[in-house]
C-alpha atoms as a PDB file:
ATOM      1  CA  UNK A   1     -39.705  -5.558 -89.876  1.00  0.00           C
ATOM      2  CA  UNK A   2     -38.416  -5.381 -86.123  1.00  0.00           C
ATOM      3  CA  UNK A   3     -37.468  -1.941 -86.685  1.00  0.00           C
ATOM      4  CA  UNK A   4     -40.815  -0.731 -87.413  1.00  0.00           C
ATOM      5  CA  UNK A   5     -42.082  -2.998 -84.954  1.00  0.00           C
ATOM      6  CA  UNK A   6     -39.871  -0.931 -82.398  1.00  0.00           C
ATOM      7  CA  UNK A   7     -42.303   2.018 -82.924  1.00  0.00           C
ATOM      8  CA  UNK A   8     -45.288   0.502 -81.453  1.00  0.00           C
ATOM      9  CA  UNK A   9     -46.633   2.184 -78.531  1.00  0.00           C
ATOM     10  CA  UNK A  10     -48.331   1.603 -75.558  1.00  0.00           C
ATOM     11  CA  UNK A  11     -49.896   4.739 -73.743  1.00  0.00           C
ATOM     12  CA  UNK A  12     -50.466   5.464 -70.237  1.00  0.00           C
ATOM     13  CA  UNK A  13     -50.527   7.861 -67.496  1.00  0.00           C
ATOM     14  CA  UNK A  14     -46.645   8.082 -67.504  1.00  0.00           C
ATOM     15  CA  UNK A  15     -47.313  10.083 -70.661  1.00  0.00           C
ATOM     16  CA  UNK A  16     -46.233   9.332 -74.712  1.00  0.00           C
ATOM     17  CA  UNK A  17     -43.177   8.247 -76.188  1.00  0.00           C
ATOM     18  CA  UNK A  18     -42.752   9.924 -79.581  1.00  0.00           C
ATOM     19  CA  UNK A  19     -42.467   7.652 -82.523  1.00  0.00           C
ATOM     20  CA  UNK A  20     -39.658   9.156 -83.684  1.00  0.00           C
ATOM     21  CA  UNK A  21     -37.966   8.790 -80.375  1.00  0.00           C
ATOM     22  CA  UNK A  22     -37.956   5.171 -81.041  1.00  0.00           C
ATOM     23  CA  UNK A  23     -36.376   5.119 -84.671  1.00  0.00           C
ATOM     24  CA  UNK A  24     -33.532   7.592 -83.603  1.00  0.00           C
ATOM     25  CA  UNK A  25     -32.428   5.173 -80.508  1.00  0.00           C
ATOM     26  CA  UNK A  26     -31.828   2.614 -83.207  1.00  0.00           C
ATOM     27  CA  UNK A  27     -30.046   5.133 -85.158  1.00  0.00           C
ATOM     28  CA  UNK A  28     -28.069   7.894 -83.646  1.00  0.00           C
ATOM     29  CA  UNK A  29     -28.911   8.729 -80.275  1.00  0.00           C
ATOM     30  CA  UNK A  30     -30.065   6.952 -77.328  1.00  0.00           C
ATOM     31  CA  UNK A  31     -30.971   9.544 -74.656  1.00  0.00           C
ATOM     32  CA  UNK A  32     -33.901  11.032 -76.553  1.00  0.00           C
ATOM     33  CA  UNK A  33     -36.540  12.883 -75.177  1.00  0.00           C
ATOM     34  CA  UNK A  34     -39.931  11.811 -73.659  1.00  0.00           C
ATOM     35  CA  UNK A  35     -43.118  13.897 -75.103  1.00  0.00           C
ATOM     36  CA  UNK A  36     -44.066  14.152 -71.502  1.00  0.00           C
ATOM     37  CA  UNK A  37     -41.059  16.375 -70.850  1.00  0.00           C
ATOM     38  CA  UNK A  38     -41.284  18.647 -74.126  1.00  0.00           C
ATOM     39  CA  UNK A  39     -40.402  21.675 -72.771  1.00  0.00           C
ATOM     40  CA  UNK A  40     -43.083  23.282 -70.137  1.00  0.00           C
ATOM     41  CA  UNK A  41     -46.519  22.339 -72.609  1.00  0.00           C
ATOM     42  CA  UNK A  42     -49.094  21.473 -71.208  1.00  0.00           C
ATOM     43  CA  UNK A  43     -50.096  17.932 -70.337  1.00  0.00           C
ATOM     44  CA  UNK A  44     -52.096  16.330 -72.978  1.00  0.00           C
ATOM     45  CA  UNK A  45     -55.040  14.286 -71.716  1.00  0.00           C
ATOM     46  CA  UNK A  46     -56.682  11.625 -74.043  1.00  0.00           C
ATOM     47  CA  UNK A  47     -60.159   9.725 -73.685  1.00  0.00           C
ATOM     48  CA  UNK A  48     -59.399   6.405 -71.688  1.00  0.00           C
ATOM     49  CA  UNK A  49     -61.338   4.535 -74.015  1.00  0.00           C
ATOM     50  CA  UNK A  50     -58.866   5.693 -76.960  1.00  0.00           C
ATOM     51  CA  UNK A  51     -55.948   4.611 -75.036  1.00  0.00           C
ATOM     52  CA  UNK A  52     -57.573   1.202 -73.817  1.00  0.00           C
ATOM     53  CA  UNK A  53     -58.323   0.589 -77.881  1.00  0.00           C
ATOM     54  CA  UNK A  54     -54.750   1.677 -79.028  1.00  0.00           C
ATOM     55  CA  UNK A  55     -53.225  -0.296 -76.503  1.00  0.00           C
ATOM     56  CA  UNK A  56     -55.374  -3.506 -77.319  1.00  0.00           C
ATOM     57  CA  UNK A  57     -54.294  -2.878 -81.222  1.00  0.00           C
ATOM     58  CA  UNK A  58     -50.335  -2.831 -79.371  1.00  0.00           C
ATOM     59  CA  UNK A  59     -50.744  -6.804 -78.355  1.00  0.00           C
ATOM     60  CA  UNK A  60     -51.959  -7.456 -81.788  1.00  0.00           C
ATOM     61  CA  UNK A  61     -49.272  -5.943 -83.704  1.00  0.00           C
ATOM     62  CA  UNK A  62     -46.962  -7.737 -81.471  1.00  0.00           C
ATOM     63  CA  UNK A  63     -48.639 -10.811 -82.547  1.00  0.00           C
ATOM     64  CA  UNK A  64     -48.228  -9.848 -86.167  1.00  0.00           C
ATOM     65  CA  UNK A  65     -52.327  -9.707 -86.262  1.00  0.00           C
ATOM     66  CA  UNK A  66     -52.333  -6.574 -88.325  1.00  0.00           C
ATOM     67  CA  UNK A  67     -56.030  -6.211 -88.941  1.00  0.00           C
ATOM     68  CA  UNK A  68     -57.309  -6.840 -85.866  1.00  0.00           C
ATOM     69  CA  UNK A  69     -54.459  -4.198 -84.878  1.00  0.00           C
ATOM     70  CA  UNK A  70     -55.744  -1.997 -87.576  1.00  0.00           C
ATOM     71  CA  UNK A  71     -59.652  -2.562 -86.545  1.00  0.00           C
ATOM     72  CA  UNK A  72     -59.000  -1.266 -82.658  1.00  0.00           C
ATOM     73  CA  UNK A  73     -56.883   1.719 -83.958  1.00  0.00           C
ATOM     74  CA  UNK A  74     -59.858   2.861 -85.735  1.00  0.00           C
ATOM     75  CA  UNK A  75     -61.919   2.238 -83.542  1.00  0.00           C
ATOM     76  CA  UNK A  76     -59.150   4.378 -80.867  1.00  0.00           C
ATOM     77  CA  UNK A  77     -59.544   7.016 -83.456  1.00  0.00           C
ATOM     78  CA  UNK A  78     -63.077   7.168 -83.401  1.00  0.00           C
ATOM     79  CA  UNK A  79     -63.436   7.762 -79.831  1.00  0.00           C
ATOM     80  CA  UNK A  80     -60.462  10.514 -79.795  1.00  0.00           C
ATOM     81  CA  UNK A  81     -58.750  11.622 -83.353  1.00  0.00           C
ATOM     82  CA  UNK A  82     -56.439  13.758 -80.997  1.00  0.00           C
ATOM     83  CA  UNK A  83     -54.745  10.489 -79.770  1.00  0.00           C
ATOM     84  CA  UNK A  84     -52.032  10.553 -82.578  1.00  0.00           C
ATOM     85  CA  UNK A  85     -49.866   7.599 -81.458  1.00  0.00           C
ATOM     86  CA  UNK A  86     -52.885   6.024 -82.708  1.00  0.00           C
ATOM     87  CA  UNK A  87     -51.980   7.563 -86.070  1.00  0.00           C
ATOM     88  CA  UNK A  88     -48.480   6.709 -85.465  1.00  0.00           C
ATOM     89  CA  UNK A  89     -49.101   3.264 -84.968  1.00  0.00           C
ATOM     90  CA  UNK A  90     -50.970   3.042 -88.015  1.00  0.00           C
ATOM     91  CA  UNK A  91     -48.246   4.014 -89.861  1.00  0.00           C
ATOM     92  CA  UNK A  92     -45.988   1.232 -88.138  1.00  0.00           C
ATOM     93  CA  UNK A  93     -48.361  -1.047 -89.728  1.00  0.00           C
ATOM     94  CA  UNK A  94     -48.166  -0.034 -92.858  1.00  0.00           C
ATOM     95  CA  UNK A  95     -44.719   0.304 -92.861  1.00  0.00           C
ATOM     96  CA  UNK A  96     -44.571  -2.878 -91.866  1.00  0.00           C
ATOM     97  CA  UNK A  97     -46.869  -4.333 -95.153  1.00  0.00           C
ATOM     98  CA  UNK A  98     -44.643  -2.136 -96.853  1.00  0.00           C
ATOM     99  CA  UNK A  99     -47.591  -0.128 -97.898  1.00  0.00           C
ATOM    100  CA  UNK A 100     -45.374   3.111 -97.646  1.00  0.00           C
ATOM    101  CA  UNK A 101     -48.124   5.354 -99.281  1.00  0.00           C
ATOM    102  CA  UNK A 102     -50.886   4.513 -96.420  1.00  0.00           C
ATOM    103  CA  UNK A 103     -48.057   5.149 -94.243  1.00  0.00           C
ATOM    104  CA  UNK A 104     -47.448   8.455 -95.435  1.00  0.00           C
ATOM    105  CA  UNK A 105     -50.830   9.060 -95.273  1.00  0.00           C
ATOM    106  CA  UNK A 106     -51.126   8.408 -91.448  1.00  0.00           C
ATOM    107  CA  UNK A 107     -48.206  10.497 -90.703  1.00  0.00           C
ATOM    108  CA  UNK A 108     -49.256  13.701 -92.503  1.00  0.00           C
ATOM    109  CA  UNK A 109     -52.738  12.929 -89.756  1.00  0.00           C
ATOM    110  CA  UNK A 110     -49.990  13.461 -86.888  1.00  0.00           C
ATOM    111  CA  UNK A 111     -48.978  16.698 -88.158  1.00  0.00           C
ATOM    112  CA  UNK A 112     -52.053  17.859 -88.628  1.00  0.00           C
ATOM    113  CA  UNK A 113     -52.679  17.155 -84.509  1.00  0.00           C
ATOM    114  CA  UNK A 114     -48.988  17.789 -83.569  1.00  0.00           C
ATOM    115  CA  UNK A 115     -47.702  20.306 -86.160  1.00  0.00           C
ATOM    116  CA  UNK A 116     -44.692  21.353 -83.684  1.00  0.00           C
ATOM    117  CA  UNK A 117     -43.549  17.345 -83.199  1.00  0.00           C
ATOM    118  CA  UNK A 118     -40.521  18.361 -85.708  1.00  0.00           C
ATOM    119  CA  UNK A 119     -39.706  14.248 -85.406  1.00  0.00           C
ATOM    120  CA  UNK A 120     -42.924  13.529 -87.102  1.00  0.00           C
ATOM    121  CA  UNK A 121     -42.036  16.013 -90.102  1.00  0.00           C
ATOM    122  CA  UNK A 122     -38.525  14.311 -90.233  1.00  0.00           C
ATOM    123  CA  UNK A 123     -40.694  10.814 -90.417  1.00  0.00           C
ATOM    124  CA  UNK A 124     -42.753  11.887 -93.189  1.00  0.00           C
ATOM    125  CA  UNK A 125     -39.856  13.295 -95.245  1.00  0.00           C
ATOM    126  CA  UNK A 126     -38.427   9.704 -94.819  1.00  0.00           C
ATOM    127  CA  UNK A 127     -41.660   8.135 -95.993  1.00  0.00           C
ATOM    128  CA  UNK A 128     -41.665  10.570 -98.999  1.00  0.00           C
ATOM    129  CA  UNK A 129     -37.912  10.053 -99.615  1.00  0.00           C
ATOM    130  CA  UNK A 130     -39.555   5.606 -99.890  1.00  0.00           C
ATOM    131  CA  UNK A 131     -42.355   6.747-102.125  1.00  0.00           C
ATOM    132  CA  UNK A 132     -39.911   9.201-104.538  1.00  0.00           C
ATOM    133  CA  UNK A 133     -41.673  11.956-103.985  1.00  0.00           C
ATOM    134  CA  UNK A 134     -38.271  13.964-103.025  1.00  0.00           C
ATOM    135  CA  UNK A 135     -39.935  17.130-103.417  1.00  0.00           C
ATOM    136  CA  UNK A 136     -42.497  16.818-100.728  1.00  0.00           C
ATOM    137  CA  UNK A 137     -39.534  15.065 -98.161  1.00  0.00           C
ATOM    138  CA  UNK A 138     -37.594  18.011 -98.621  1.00  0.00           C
ATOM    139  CA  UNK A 139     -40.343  20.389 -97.408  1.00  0.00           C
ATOM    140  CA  UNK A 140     -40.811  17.958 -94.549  1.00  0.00           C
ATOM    141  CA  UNK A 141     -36.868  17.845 -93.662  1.00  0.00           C
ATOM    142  CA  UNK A 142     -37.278  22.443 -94.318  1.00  0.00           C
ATOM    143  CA  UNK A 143     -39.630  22.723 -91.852  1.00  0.00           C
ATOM    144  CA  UNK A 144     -38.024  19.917 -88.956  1.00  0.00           C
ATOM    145  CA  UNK A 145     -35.023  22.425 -89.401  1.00  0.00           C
ATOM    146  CA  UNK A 146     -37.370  24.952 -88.536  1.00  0.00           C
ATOM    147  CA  UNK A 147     -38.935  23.521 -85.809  1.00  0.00           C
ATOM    148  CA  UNK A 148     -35.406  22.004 -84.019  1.00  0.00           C
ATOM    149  CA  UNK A 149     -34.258  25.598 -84.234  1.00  0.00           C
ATOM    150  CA  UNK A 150     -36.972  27.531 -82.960  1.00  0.00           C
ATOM    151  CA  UNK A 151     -36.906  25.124 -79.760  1.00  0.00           C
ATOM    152  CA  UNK A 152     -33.408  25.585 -79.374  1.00  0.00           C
ATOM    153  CA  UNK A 153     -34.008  29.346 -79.252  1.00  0.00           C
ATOM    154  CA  UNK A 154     -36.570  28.665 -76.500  1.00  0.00           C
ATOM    155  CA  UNK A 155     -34.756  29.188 -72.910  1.00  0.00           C
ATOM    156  CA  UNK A 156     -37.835  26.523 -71.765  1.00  0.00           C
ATOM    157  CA  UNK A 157     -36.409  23.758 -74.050  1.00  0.00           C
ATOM    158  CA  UNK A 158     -33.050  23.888 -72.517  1.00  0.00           C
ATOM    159  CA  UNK A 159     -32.735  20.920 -71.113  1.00  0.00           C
ATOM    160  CA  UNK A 160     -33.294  19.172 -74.675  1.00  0.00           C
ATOM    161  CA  UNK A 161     -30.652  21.371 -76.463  1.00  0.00           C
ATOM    162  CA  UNK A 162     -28.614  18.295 -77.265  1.00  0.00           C
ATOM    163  CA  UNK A 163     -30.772  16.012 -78.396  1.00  0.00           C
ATOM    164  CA  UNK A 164     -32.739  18.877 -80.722  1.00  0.00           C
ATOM    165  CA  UNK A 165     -28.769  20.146 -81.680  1.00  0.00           C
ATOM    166  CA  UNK A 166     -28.358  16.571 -82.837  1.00  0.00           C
ATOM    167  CA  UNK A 167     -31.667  15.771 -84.859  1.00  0.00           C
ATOM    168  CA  UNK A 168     -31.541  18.831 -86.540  1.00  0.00           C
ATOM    169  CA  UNK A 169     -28.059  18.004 -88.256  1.00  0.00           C
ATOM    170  CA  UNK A 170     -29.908  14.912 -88.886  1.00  0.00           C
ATOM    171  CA  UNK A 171     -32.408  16.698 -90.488  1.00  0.00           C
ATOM    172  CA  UNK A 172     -29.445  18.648 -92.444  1.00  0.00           C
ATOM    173  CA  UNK A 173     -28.366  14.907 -93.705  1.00  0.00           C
ATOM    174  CA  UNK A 174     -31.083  14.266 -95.124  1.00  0.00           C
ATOM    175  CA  UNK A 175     -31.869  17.763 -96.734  1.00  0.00           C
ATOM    176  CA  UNK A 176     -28.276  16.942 -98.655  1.00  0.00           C
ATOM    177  CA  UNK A 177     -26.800  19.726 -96.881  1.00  0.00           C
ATOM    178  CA  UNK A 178     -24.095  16.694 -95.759  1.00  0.00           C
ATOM    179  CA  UNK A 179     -21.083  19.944 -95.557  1.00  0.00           C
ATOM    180  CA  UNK A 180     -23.108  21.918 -93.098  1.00  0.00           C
ATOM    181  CA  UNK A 181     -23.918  19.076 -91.106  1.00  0.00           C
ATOM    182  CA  UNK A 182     -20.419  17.635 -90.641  1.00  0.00           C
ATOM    183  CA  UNK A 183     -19.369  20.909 -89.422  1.00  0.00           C
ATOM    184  CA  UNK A 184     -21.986  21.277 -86.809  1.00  0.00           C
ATOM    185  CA  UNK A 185     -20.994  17.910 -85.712  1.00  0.00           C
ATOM    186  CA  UNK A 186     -17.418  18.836 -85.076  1.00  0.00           C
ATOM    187  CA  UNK A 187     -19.106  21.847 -82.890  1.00  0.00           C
ATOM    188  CA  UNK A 188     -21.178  19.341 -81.169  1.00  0.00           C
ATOM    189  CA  UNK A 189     -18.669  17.570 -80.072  1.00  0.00           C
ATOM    190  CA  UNK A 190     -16.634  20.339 -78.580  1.00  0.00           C
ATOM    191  CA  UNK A 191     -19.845  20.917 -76.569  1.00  0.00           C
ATOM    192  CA  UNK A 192     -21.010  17.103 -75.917  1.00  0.00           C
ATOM    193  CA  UNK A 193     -17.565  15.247 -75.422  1.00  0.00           C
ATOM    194  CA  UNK A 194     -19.328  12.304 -73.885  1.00  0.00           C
ATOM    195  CA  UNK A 195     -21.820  11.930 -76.458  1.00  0.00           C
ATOM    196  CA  UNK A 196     -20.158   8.791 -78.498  1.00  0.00           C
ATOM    197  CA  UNK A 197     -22.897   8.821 -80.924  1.00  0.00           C
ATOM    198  CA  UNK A 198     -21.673  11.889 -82.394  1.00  0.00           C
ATOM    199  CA  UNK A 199     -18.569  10.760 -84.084  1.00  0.00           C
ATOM    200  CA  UNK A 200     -20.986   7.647 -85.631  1.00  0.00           C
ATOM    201  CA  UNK A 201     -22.774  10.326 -87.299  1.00  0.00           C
ATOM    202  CA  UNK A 202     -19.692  11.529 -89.237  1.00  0.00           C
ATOM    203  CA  UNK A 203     -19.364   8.220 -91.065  1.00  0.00           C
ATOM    204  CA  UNK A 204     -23.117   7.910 -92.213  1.00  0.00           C
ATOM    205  CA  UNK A 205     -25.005   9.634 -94.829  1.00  0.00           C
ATOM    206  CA  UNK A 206     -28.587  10.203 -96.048  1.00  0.00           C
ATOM    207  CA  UNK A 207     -28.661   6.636 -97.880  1.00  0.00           C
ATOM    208  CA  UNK A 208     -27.144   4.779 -94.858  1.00  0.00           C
ATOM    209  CA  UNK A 209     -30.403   6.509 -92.286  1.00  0.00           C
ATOM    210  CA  UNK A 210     -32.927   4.988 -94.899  1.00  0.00           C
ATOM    211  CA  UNK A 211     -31.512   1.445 -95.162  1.00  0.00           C
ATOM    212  CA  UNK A 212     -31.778   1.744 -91.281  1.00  0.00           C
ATOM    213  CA  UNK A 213     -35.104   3.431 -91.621  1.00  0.00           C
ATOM    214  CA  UNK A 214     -36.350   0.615 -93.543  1.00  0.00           C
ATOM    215  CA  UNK A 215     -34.152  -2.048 -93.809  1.00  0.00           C
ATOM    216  CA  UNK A 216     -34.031  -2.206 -97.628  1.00  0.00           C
END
């Protein structure tokens, strides 16, 4: 439950943490990347009211008052559906009643508002993976691939190279392409010596980031 619980989010004018940001510190990498500094975009700008509501459903969840939380998200959705840590928080809930298909639901809603948030993709191909509906997560995990490498072919994005270099062989994990991935970890390291969490990747596989995932 705390690990979902980690995803909760609380927005402001310093910008948005990305769910997935949250679930990867626990996992593999610590040093992720704010939304706020994804690449050169463009500042996203929400209705106060939306954040004011999503933040108010925030203190709830802490509180383990999920409907109340659940009431002011909707409520933050009404005012502005564009506000998808809304939708992301949602999904915290629900992963957190272990009501993994509403959860799915509310992530697909994110990549309908964010379809370039390749962490989001990754997250529903997790949810899918909970749900067995393995064919659907591996179109999710196809097109995260997609997305990681198409930002590390963008000279803008530079400055995230490693931590897109590193989620994409997670990515590769979960796709079962374990080979490729193990390899491209023994190049990562070459290029990121310092980066310890590298060499923890090597000993975990697709069953070990779900257990974490969910902690079942």
């Amino acid at each position: 439950m705390q690990r979902i619980l980690a995803i909760i989010h609380l927005v402001g004018n310093a910008g948005l943490l990305s769910m997935a940001r949250i679930i990867f510190k626990l996992l593999i990498y610590s040093s992720f990347f704010l939304t706020k500094c994804y690449g050169q975009e463009k500042k996203e700008k929400y209705h106060p009211l939306a954040i004011e509501w999503n933040n108010k459903a925030t203190v709830f969840i802490r509180f383990q008052n999920y409907d109340s939380a659940l009431f002011y998200l909707d409520k933050a959705i009404e005012v502005d559906s564009s506000l998808y840590t809304a939708y992301e928080n949602k999904s915290s809930v629900y992963c957190t009643l272990i009501d993994y298909k509403k959860a799915v639901i509310e992530t697909k809603r994110i990549l309908l508002i964010k379809p370039d948030l390749a962490e989001a993709w990754i997250m529903a191909g997790m949810l899918s993976d909970k749900i067995g509906d393995t064919l659907n997560a591996l179109s999710f995990y196809r097109t995260s691939i997609e997305i990681f490498e198409r930002r590390l072919k963008d000279p803008n994005r530079s400055k995230q190279s490693e931590a897109n270099s590193i989620n994409r062989v997670l990515s590769l994990i979960l796709i079962g392409k374990e080979s490729e991935a193990r390899k491209e970890i023994n190049r990562l390291k070459g290029l990121y010596p310092n980066n310890k969490m590298l060499g923890q990747m090597l000993t975990l596989d697709k069953k070990d980031y779900l257990k974490e995932i969910f902690g079942i």
